[in-house]
N, C-alpha and C. Protein backbone atom coordinates (compact mmCIF):
# COMPACT_ATOMS: atom_id res chain seq x y z
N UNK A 1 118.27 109.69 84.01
CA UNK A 1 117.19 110.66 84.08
C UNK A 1 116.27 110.27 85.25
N UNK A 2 116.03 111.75 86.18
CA UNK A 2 115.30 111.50 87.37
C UNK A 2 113.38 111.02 86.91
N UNK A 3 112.79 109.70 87.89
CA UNK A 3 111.91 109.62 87.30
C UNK A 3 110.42 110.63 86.57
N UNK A 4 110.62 111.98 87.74
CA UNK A 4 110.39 113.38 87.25
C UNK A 4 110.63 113.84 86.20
N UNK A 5 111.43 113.78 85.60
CA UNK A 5 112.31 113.81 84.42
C UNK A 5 111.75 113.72 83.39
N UNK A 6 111.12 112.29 83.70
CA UNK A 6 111.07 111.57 82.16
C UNK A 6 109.61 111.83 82.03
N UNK A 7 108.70 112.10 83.40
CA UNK A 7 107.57 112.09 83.27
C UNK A 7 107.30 113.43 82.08
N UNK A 8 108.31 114.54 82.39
CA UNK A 8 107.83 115.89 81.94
C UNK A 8 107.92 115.82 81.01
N UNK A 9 109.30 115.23 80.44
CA UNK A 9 109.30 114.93 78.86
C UNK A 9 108.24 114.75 78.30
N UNK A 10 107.94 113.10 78.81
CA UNK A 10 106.83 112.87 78.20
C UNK A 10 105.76 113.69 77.96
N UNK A 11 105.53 114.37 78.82
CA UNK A 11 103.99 115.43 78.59
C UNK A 11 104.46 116.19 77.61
N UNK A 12 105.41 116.81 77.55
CA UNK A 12 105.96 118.06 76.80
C UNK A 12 105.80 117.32 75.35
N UNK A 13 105.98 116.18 75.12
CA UNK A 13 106.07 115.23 73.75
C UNK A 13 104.21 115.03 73.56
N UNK A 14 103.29 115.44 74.27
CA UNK A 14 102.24 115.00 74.17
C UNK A 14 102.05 113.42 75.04
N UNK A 15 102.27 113.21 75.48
CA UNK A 15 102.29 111.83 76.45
C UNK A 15 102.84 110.67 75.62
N UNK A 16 103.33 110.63 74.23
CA UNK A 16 104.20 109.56 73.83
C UNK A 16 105.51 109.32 74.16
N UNK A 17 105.32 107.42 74.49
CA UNK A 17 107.15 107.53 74.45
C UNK A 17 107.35 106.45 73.79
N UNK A 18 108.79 106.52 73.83
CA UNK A 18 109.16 104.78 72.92
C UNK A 18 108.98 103.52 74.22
N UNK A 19 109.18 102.60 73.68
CA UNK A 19 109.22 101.23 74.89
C UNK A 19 110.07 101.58 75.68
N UNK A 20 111.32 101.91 75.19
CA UNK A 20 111.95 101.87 76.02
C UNK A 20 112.41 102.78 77.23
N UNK A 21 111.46 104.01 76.64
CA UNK A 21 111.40 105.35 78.11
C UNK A 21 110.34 104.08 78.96
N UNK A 22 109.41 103.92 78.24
CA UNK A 22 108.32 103.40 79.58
C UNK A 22 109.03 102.16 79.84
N UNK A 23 109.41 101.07 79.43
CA UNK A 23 110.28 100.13 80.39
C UNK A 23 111.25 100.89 81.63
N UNK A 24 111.79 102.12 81.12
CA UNK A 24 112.62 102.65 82.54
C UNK A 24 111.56 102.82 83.71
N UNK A 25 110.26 103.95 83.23
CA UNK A 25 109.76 104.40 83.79
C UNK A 25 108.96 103.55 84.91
N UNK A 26 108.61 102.11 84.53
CA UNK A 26 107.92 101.33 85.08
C UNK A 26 109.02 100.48 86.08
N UNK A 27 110.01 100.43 85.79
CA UNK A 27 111.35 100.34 86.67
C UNK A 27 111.97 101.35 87.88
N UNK A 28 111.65 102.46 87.40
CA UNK A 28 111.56 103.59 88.49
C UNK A 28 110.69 103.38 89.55
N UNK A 29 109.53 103.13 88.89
CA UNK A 29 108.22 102.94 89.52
C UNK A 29 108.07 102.08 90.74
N UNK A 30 108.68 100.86 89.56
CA UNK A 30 108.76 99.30 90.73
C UNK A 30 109.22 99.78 91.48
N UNK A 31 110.92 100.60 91.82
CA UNK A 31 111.72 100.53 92.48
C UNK A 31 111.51 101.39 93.86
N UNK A 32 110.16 102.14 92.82
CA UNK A 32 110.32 103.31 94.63
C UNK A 32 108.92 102.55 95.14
N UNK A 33 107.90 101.79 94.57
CA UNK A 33 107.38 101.35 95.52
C UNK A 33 107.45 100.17 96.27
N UNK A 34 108.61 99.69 96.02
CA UNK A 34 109.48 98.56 96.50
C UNK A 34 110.31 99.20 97.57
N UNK A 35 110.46 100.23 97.48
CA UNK A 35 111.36 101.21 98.28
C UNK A 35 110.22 101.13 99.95
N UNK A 36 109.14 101.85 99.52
CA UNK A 36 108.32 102.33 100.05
C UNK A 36 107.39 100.91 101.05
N UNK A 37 107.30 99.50 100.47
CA UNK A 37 106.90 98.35 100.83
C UNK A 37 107.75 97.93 102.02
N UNK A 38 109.19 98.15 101.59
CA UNK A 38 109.88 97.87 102.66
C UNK A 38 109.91 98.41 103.83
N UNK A 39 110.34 99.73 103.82
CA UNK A 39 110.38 100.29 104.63
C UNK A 39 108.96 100.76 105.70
N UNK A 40 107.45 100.19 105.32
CA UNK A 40 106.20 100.02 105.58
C UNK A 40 106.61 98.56 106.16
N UNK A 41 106.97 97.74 106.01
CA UNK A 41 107.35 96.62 106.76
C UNK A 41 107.93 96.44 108.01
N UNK A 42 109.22 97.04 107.98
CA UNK A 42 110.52 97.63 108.75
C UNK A 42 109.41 98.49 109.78
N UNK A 43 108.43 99.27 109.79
CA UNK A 43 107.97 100.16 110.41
C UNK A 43 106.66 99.90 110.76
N UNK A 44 105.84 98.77 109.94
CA UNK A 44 104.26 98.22 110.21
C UNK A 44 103.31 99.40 110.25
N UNK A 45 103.59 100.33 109.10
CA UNK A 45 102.56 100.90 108.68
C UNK A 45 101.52 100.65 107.82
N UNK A 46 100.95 101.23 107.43
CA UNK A 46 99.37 100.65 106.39
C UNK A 46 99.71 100.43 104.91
N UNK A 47 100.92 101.03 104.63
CA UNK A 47 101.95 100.96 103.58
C UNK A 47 101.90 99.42 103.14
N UNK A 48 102.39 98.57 104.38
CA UNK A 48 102.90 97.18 103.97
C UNK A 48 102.13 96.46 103.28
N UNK A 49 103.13 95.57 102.89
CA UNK A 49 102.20 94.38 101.77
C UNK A 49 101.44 92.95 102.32
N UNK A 50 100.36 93.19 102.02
CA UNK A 50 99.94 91.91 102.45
C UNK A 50 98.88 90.81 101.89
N UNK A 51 98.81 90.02 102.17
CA UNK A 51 98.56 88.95 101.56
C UNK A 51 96.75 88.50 101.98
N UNK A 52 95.58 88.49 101.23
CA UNK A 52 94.65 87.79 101.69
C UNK A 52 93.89 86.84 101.11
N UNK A 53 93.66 86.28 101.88
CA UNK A 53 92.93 84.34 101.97
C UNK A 53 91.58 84.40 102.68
N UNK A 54 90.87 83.38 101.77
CA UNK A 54 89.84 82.86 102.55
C UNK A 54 90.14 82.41 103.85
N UNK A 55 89.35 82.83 104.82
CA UNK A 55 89.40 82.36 106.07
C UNK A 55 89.09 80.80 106.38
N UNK A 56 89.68 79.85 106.52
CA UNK A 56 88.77 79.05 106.91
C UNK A 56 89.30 78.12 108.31
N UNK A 57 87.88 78.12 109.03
CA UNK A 57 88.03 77.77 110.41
C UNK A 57 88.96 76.62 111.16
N UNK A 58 89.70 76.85 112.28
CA UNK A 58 90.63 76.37 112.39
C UNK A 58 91.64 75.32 111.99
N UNK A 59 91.94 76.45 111.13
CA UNK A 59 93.00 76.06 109.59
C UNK A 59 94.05 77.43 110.36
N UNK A 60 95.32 76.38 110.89
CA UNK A 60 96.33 77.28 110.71
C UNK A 60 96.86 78.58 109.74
N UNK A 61 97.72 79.09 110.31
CA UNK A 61 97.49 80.75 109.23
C UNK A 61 98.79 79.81 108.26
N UNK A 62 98.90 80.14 107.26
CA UNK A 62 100.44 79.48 106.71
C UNK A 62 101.66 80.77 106.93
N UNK A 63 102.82 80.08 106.80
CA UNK A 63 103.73 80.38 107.13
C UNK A 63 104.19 81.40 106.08
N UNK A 64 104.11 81.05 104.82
CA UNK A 64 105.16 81.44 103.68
C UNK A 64 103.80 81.36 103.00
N UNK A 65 103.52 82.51 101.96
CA UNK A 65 102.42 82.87 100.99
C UNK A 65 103.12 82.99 99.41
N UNK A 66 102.42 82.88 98.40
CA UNK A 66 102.96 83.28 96.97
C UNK A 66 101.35 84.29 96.76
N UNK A 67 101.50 84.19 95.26
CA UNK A 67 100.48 84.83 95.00
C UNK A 67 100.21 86.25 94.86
N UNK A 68 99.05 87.10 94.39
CA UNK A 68 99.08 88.05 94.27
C UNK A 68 98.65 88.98 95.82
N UNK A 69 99.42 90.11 96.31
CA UNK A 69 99.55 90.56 97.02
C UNK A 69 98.93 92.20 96.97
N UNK A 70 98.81 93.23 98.14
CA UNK A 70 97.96 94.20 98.06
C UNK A 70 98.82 95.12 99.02
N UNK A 71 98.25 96.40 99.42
CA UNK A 71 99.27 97.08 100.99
C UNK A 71 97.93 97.35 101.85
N UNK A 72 98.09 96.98 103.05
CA UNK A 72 96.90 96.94 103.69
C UNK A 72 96.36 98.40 104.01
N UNK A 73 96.54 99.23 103.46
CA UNK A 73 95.31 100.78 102.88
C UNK A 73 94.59 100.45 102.52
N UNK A 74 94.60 99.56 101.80
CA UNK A 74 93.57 99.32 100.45
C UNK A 74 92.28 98.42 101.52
N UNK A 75 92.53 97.61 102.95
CA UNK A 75 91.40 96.52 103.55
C UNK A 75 91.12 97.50 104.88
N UNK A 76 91.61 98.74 105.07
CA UNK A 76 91.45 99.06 106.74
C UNK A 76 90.04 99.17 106.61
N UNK A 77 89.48 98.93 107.78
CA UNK A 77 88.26 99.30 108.07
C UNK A 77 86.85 98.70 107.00
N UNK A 78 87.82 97.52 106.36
CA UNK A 78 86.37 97.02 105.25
C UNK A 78 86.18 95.39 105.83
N UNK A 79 85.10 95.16 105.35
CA UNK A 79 84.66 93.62 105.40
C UNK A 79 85.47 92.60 104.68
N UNK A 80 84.68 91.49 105.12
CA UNK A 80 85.49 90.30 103.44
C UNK A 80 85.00 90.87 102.59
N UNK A 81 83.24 91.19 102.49
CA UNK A 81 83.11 91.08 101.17
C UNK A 81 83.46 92.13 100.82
N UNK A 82 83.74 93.57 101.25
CA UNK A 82 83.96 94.82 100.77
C UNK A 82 85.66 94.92 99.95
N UNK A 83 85.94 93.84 101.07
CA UNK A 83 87.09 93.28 100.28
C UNK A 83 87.35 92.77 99.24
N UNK A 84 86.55 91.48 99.14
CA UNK A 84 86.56 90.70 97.96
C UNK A 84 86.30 91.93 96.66
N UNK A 85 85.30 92.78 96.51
CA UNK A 85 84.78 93.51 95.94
C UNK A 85 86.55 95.00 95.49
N UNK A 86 87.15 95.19 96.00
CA UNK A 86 88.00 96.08 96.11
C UNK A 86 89.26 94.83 95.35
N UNK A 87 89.71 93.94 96.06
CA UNK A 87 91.10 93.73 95.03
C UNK A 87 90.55 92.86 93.63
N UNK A 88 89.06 92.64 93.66
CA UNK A 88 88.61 91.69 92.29
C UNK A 88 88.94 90.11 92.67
N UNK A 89 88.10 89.69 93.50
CA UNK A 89 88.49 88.21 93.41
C UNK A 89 86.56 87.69 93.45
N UNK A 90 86.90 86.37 93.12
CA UNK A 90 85.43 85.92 92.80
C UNK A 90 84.23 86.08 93.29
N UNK A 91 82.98 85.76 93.49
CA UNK A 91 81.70 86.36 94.22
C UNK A 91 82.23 84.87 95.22
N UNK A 92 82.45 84.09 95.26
CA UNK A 92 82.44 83.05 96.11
C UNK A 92 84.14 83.15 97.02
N UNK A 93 84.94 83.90 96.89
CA UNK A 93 85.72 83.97 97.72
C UNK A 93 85.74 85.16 99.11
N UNK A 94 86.34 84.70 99.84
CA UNK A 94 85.93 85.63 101.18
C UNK A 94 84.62 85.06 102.07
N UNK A 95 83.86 84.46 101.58
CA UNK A 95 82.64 84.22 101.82
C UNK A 95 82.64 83.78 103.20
N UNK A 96 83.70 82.97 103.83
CA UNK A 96 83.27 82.64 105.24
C UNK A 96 84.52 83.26 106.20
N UNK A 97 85.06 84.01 105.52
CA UNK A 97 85.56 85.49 106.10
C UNK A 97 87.02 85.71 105.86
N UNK A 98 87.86 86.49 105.67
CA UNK A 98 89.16 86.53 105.44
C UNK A 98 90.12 86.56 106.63
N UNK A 99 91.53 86.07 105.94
CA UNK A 99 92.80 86.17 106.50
C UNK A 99 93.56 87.20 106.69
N UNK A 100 94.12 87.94 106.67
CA UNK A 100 95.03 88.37 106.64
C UNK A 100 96.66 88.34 107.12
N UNK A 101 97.22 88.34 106.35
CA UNK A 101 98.35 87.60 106.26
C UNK A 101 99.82 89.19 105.99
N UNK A 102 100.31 90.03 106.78
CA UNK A 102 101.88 90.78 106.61
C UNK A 102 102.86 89.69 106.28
N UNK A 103 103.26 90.18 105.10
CA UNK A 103 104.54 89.80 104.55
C UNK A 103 106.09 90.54 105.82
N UNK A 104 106.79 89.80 106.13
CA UNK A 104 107.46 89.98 107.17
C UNK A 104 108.90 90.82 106.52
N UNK A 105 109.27 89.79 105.55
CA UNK A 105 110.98 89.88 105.28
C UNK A 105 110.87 91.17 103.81
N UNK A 106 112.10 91.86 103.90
CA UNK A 106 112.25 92.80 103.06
C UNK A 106 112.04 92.12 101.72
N UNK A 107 111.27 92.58 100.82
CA UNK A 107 111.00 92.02 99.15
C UNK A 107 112.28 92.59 98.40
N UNK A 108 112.89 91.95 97.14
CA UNK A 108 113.72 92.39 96.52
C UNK A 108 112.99 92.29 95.14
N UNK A 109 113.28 93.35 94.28
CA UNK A 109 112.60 93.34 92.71
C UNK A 109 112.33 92.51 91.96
N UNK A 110 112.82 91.24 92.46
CA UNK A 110 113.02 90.19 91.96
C UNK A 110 111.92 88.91 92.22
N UNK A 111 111.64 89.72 93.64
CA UNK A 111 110.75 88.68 94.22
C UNK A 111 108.54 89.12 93.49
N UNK A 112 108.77 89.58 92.98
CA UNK A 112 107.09 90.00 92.57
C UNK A 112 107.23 90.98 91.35
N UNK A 113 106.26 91.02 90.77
CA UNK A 113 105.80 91.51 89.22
C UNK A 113 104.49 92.51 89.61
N UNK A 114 104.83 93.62 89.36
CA UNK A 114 104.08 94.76 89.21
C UNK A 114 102.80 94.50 88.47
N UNK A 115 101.17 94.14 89.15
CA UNK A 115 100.29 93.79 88.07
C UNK A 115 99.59 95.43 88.62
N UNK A 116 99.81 96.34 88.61
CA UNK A 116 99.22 97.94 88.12
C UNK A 116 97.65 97.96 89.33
N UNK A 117 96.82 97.80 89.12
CA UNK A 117 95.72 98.23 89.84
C UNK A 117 94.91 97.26 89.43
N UNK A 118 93.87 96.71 90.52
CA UNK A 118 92.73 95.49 90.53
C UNK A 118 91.88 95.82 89.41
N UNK A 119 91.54 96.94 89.49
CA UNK A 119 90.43 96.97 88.24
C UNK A 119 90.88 96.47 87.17
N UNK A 120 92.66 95.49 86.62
CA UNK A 120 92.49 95.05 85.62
C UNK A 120 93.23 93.93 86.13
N UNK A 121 92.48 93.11 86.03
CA UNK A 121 92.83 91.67 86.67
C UNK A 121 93.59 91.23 85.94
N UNK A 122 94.68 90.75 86.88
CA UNK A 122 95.85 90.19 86.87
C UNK A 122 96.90 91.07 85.82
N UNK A 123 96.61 92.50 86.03
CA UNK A 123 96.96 93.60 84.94
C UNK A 123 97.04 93.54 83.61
N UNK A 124 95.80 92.81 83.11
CA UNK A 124 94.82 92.92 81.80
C UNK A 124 93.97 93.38 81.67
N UNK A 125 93.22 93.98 80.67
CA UNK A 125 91.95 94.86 80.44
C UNK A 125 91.02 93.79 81.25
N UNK A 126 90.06 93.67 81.72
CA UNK A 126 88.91 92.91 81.72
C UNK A 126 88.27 92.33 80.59
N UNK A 127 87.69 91.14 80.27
CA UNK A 127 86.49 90.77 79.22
C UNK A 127 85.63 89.63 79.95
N UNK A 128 84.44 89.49 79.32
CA UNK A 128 83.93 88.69 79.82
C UNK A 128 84.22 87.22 80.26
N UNK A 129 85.44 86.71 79.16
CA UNK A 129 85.97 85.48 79.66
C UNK A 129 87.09 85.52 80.90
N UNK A 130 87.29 86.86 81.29
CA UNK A 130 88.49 86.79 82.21
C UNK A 130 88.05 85.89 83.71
N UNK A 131 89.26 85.29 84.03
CA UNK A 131 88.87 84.45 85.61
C UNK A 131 88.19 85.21 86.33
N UNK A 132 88.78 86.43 86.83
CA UNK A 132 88.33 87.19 87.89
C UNK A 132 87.91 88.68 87.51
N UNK A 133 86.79 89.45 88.05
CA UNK A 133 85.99 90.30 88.01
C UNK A 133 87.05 91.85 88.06
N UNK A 134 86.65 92.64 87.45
CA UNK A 134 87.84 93.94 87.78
C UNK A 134 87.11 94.18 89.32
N UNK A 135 88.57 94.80 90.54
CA UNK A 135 88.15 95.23 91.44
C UNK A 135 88.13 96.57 91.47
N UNK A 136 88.15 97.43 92.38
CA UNK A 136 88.03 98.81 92.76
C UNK A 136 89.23 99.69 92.46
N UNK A 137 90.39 99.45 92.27
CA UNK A 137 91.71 99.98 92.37
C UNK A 137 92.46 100.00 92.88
N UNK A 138 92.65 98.79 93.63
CA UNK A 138 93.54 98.42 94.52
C UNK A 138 94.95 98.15 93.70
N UNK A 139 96.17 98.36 94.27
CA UNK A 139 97.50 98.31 93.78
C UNK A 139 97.66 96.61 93.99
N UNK A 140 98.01 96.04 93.38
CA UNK A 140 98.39 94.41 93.26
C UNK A 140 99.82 94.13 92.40
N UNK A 141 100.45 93.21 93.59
CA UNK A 141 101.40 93.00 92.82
C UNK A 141 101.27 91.38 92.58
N UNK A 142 102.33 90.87 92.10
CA UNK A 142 102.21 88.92 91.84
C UNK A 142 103.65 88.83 92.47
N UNK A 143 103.59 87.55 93.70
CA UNK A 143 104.77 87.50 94.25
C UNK A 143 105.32 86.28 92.96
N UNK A 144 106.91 86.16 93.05
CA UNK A 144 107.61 85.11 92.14
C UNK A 144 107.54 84.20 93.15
N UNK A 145 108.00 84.07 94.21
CA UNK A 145 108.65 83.16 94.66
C UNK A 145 107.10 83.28 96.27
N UNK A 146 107.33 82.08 96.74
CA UNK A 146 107.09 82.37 98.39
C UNK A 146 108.07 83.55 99.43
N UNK A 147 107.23 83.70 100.12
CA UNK A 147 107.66 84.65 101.36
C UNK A 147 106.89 84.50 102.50
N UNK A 148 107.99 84.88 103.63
CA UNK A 148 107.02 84.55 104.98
C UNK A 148 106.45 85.49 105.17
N UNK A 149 105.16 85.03 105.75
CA UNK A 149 104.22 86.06 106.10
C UNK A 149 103.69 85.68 107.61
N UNK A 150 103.00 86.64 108.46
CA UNK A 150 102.12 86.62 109.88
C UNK A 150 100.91 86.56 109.78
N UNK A 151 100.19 85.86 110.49
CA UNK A 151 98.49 86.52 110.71
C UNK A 151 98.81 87.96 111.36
N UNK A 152 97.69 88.87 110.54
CA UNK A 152 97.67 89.76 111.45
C UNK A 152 96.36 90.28 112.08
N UNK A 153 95.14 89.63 111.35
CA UNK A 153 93.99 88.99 111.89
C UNK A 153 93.12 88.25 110.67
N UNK A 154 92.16 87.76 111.85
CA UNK A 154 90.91 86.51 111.08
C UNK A 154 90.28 87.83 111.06
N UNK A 155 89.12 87.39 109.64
CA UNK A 155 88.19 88.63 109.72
C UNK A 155 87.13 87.60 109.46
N UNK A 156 85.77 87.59 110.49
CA UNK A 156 84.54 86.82 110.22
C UNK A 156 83.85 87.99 108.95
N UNK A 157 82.95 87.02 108.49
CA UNK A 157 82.37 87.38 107.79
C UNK A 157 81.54 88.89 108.39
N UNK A 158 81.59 89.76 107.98
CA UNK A 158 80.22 91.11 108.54
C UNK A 158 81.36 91.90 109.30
N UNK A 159 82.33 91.78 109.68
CA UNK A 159 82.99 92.27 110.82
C UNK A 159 84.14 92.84 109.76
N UNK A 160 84.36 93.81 110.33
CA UNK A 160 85.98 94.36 110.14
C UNK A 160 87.76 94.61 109.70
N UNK A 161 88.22 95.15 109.31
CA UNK A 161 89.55 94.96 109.61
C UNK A 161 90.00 95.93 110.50
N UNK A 162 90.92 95.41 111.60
CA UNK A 162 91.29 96.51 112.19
C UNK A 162 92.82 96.72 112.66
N UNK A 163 93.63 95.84 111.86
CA UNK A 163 94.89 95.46 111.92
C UNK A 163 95.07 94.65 113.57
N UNK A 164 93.88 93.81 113.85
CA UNK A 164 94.59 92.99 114.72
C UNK A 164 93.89 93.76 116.15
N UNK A 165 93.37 94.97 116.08
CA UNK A 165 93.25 95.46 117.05
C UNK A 165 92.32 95.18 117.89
N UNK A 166 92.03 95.00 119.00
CA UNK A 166 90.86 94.43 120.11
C UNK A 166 89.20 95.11 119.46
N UNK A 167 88.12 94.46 119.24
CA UNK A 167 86.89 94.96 118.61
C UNK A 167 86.56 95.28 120.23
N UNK A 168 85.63 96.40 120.40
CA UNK A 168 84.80 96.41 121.61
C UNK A 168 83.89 95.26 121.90
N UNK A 169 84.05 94.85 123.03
CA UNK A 169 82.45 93.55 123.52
C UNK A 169 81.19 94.38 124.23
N UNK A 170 80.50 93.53 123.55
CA UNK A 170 79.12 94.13 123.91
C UNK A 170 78.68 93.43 125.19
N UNK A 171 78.24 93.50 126.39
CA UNK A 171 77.31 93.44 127.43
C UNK A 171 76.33 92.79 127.69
């Protein structure tokens, strides 16, 4: 059944399903935006997945990243902290400016776990004891394994993302 398919069902049923429609469905899911990651890679659109870190000053970029990951739509044109604030990471991270880090090599299903959207950290409801703060709605996934990744720029604190691109100098 096409993932269309199952969606209509479902509505037509009132939006219930058993586990095991939504285990497909969330498998569909993975698969086309795993589909869609790659081929944002392959092509270095805003699509791709990428990885961000505290910045810190001349500290090589690393090579190979784990961890939970984002597609860089979600950072164009924002700060650290607008950042920090959007995928949910602590009031003290970002603080002396972010990394950014493209995942290079094609991901396989195997390699990361679907955690749904930032606003539920680490794709759990929020509560007050949780580690980290809900963010804005950013798509997050959790890599399994390491993968290589690029700088694709430093972001100082107050300043920008602009995928790397030259900022104007002032005079």
């Amino acid at each position: 059944m096409a993932e269309d398919e199952l969606i209509a069902k479902l509505l037509k049923r009132g939006g219930t399903a058993s586990a095991a429609e939504l285990e497909k469905l969330a498998k569909e899911l993975t698969g086309a935006k795993l589909a869609e990651m790659n081929d944002a890679i392959r092509r270095g659109t805003t699509d791709r997945p990428v990885k961000v870190i505290t910045l810190t000053p001349n500290a090589p970029p690393p090579a190979r990243v784990s961890g939970y990951i984002t597609q860089e739509r979600y950072l164009l044109n924002k700060t650290p902290r607008e950042m920090r604030d959007i995928l949910g990471l602590r009031p003290s991270d970002l603080a002396t400016g972010a990394r950014v880090l493209v995942l290079t090599d094609p991901l396989a299903l195997h390699d990361f776990e679907n955690k749904g959207y930032s606003h539920l950290p680490a794709g759990q409801a929020w509560t007050p004891v949780s580690a980290y703060p809900p963010g804005r709605g950013a798509g997050q996934w959790k890599l399994i394994r390491e993968v290589c990744a690029a700088l694709v720029e430093d972001v100082a604190s107050g300043l920008r993302y602009t995928r790397g691109q030259q900022r104007p100098t002032t005079a």
